[in-house]
Protein backbone atom coordinates (compact mmCIF):
# COMPACT_ATOMS: atom_id res chain seq x y z
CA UNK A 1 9.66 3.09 11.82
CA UNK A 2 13.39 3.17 10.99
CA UNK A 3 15.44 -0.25 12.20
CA UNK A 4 17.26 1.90 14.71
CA UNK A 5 14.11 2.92 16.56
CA UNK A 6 12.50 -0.49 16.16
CA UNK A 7 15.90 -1.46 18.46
CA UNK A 8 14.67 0.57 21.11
CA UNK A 9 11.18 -1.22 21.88
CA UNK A 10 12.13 -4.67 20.45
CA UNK A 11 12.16 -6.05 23.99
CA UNK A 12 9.17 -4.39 25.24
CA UNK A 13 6.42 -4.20 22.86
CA UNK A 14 3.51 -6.62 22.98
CA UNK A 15 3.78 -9.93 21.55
CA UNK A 16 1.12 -10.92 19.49
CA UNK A 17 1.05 -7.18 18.18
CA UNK A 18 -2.09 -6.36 17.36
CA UNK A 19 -2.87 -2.98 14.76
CA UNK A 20 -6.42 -2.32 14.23
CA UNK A 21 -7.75 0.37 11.46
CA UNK A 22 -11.40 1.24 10.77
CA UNK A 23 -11.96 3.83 8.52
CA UNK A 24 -16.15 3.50 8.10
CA UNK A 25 -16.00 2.01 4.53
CA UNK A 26 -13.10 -0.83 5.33
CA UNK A 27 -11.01 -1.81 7.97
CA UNK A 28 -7.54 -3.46 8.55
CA UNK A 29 -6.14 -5.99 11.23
CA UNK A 30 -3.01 -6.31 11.28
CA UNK A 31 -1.64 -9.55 13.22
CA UNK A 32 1.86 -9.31 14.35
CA UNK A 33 2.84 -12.79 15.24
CA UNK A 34 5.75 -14.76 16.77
CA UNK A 35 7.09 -16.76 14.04
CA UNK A 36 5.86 -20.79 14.30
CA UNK A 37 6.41 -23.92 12.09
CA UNK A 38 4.29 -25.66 15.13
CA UNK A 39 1.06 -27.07 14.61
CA UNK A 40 0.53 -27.71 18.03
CA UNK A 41 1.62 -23.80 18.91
CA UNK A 42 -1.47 -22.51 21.21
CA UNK A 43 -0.46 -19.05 19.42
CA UNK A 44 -2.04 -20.18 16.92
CA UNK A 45 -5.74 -20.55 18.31
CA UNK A 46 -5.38 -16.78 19.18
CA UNK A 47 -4.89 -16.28 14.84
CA UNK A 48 -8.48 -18.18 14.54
CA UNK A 49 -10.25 -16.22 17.26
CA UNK A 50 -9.09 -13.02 15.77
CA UNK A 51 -10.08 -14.09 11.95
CA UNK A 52 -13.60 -15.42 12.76
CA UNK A 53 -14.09 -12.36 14.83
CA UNK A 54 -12.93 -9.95 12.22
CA UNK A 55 -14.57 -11.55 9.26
CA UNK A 56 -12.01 -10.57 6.71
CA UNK A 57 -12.94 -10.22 2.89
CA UNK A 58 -8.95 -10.30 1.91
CA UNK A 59 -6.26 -12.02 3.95
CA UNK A 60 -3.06 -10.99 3.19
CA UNK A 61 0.23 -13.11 4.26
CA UNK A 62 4.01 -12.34 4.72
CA UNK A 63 6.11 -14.15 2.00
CA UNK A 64 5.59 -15.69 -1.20
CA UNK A 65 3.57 -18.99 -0.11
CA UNK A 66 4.14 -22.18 -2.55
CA UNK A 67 1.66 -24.68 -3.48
CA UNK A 68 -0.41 -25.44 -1.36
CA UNK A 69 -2.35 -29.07 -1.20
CA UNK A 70 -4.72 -29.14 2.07
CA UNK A 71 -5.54 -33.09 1.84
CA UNK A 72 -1.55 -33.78 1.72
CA UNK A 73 0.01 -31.24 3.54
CA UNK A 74 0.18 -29.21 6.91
CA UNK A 75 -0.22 -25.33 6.26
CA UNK A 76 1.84 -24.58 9.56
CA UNK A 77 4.32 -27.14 9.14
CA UNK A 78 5.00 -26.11 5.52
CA UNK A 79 4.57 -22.50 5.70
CA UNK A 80 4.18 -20.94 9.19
CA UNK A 81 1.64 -18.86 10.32
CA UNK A 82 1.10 -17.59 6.87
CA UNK A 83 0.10 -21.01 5.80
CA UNK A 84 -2.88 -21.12 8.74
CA UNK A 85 -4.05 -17.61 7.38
CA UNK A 86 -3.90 -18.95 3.70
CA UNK A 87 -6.02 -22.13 4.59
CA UNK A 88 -8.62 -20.02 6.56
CA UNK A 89 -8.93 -17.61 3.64
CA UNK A 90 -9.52 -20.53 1.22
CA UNK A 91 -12.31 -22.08 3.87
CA UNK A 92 -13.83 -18.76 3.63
CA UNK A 93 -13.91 -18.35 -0.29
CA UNK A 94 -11.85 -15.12 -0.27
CA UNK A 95 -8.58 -14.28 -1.54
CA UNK A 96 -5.16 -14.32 -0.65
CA UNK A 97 -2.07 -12.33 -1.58
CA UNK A 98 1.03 -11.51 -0.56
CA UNK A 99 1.68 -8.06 1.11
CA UNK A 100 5.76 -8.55 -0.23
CA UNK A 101 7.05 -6.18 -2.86
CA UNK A 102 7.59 -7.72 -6.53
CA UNK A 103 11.57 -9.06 -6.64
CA UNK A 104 12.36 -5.78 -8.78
CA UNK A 105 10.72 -3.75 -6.61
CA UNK A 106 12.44 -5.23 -3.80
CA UNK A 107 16.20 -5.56 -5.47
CA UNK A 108 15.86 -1.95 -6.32
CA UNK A 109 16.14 -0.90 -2.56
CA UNK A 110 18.51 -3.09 -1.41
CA UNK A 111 21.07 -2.25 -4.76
CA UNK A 112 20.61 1.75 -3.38
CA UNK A 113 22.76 0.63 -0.25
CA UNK A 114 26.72 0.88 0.28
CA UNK A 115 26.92 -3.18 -0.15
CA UNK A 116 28.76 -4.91 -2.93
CA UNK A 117 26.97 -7.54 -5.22
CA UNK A 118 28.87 -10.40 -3.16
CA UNK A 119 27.62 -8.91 0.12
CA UNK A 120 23.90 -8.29 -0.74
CA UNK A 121 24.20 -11.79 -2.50
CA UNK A 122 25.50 -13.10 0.92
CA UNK A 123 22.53 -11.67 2.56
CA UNK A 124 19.35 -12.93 0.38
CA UNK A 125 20.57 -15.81 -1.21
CA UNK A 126 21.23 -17.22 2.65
CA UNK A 127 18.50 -15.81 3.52
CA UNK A 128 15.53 -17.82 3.40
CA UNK A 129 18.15 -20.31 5.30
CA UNK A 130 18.69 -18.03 7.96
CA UNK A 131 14.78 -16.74 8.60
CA UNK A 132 14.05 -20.92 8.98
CA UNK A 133 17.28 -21.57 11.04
CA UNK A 134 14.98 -20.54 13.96
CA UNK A 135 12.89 -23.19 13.42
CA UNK A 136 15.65 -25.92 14.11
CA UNK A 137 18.76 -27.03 11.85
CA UNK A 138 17.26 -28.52 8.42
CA UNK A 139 18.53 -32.22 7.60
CA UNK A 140 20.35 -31.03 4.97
CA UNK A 141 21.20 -27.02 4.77
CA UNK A 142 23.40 -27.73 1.42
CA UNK A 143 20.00 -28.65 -0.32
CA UNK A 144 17.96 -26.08 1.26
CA UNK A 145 20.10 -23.21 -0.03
CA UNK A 146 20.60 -25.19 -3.07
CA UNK A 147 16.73 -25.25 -3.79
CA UNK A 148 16.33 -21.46 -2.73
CA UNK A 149 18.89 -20.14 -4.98
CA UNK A 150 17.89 -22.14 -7.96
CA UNK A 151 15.13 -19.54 -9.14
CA UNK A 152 17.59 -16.71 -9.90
CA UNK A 153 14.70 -14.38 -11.15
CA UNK A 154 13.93 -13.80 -7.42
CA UNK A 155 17.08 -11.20 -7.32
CA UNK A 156 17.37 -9.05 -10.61
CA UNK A 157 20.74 -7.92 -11.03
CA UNK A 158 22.10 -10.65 -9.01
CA UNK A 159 21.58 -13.76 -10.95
CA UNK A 160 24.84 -14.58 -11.92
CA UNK A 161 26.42 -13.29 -8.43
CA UNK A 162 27.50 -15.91 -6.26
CA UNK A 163 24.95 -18.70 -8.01
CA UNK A 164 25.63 -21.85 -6.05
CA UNK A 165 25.69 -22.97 -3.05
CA UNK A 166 29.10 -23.39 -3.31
CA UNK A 167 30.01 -20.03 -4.51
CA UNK A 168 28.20 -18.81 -1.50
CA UNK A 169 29.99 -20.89 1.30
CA UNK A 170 33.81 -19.74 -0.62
CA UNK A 171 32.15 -15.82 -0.47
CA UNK A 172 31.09 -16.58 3.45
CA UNK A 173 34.59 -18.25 4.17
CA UNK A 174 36.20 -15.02 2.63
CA UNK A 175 34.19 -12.47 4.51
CA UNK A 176 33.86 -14.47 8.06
CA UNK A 177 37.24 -16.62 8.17
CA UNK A 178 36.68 -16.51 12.20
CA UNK A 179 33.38 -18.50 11.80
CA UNK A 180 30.21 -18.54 12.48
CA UNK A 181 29.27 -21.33 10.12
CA UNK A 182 26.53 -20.08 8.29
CA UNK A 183 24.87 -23.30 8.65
CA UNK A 184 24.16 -22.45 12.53
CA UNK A 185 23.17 -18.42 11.68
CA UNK A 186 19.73 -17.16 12.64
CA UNK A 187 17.82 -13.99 11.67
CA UNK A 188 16.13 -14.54 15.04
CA UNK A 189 18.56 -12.32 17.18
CA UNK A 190 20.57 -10.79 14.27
CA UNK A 191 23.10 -11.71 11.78
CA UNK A 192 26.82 -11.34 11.75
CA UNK A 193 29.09 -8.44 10.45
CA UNK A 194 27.82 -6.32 7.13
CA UNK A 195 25.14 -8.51 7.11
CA UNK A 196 22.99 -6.63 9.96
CA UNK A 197 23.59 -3.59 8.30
CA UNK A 198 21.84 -4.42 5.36
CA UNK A 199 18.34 -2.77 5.31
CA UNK A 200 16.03 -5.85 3.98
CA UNK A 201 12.89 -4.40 5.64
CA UNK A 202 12.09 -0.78 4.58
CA UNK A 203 11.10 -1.53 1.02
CA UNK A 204 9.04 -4.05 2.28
CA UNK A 205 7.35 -2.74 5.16
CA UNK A 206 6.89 0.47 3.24
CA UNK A 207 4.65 -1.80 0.32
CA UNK A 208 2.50 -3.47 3.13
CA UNK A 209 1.44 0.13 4.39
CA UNK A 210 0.89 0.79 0.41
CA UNK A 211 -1.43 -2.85 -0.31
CA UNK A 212 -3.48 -2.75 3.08
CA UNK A 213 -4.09 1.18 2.76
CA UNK A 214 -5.11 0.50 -0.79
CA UNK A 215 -7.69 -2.34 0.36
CA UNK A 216 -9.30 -0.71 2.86
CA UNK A 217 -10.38 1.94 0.63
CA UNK A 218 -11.73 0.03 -1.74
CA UNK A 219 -14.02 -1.34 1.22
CA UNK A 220 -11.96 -4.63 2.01
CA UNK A 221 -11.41 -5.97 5.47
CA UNK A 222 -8.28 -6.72 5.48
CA UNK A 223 -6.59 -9.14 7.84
CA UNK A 224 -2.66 -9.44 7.17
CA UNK A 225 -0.26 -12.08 8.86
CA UNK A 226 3.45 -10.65 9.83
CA UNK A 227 5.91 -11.10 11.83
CA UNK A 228 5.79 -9.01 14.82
CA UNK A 229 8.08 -6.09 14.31
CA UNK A 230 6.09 -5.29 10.73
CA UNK A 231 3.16 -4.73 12.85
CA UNK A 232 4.77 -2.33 14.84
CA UNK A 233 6.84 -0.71 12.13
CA UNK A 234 3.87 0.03 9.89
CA UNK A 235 1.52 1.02 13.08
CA UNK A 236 1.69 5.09 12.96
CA UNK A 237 2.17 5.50 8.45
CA UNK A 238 -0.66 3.27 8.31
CA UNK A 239 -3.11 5.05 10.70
CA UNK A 240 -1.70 8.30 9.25
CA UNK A 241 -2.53 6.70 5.75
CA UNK A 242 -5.88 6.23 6.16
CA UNK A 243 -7.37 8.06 9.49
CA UNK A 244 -7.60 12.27 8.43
């Protein structure tokens, strides 16, 4: 489902979103959740209901999770809902992966668009910033940009395009003189100028139909972790995927 027609049921659809596949041999679950960095988030208990239910042999999770260490560290504080899915997964014994296109795969897409190197720069080097911004205002948004640009392998083509943080705030000042400070943006209910225009989804959303539909043939039950509109987006070139 394009972006534009994802607009036109983004304040109506279900939230958790819920797609369910079965094809005989494997089955999928996709949960479309409401982003959380919460522990306490009752939305969570709804994710363990569904998993223990489902009795995945995969999990699959949005984003590329970092190290995890149970004994020191809270899964949903450090990485979301993702994180809970990971940790279940490992209680279980089974795998986990990431559903995300390799950085390649994903650079190639977004370099097809009518968006200079500064702009497209502008719009994935800030945004890991931006996607956590919802979460609440880090202590110090310098050194969170600083830490997610410093791998520049994570945007082929782009390395050398706008590669510190303070490149990036002189590019932002030069594009949005008027403000807003990036440091209060938000992916959560859109993003300024160019920068909504820039399709960071399809490539993405287009793999997860590609890794799930894959699983399920071989006989996996999959259960995948997403944010809310991927469920939705995938829903009908899934099904069509793998129900004749």
């Amino acid at each position: 489902m394009p972006g534009k027609e994802y607009a036109g049921v983004i304040d109506t659809h279900p939230r958790p979103y819920l797609v369910r596949v079965d094809t005989g041999r494997g089955s999928a679950l996709i949960y479309g959740a409401e982003h959380t960095k919460s522990p306490a988030d009752p939305a969570l208990d709804a994710i363990r209901r569904e998993w223990e239910a489902f009795e995945p042999t995969v999990a699959l999770c949005e984003s590329r999770l970092g190290v995890l260490f149970p004994q020191l560290m809270d899964p949903v504080r450090e990485f979301g809902e993702p994180g809970l899915v990971h940790a279940l997964a490992r209680k279980r014994g089974i795998p986990t992966y990431t559903w995300e296109p390799t950085p390649a795969q994903y650079m190639t897409h977004l370099q097809r668009q009518p968006f200079t190197k500064e702009q497209l720069a502008l719009r994935v080097k800030f945004g890991a910033y931006f996607s956590n911004r919802r979460h609440g205002r880090p202590a110090d948004p310098e050194s969170f940009v600083a830490d997610a640009v410093g791998n520049g392998s994570k945007w082929p083509g782009l390395e050398d395009t706008l590669p510190t943080v303070r490149d990036l705030e002189a590019a932002w000042k030069s594009h949005f003189p008027d403000g807003p400070d990036w440091r209060e943006v938000s992916d959560q209910y859109g993003l300024p100028g160019f920068l909504a225009e820039i399709d960071t989804n399809t490539a993405r959303d287009e793999h997860f139909v590609r890794i799930v539909a894959s699983l399920v043939r071989g006989g996996h039950r999959v259960f995948a972790v997403a944010g809310s509109s991927h469920a939705v987006k995938i829903e009908a070139a899934l099904k069509a995927a793998l129900v004749p």
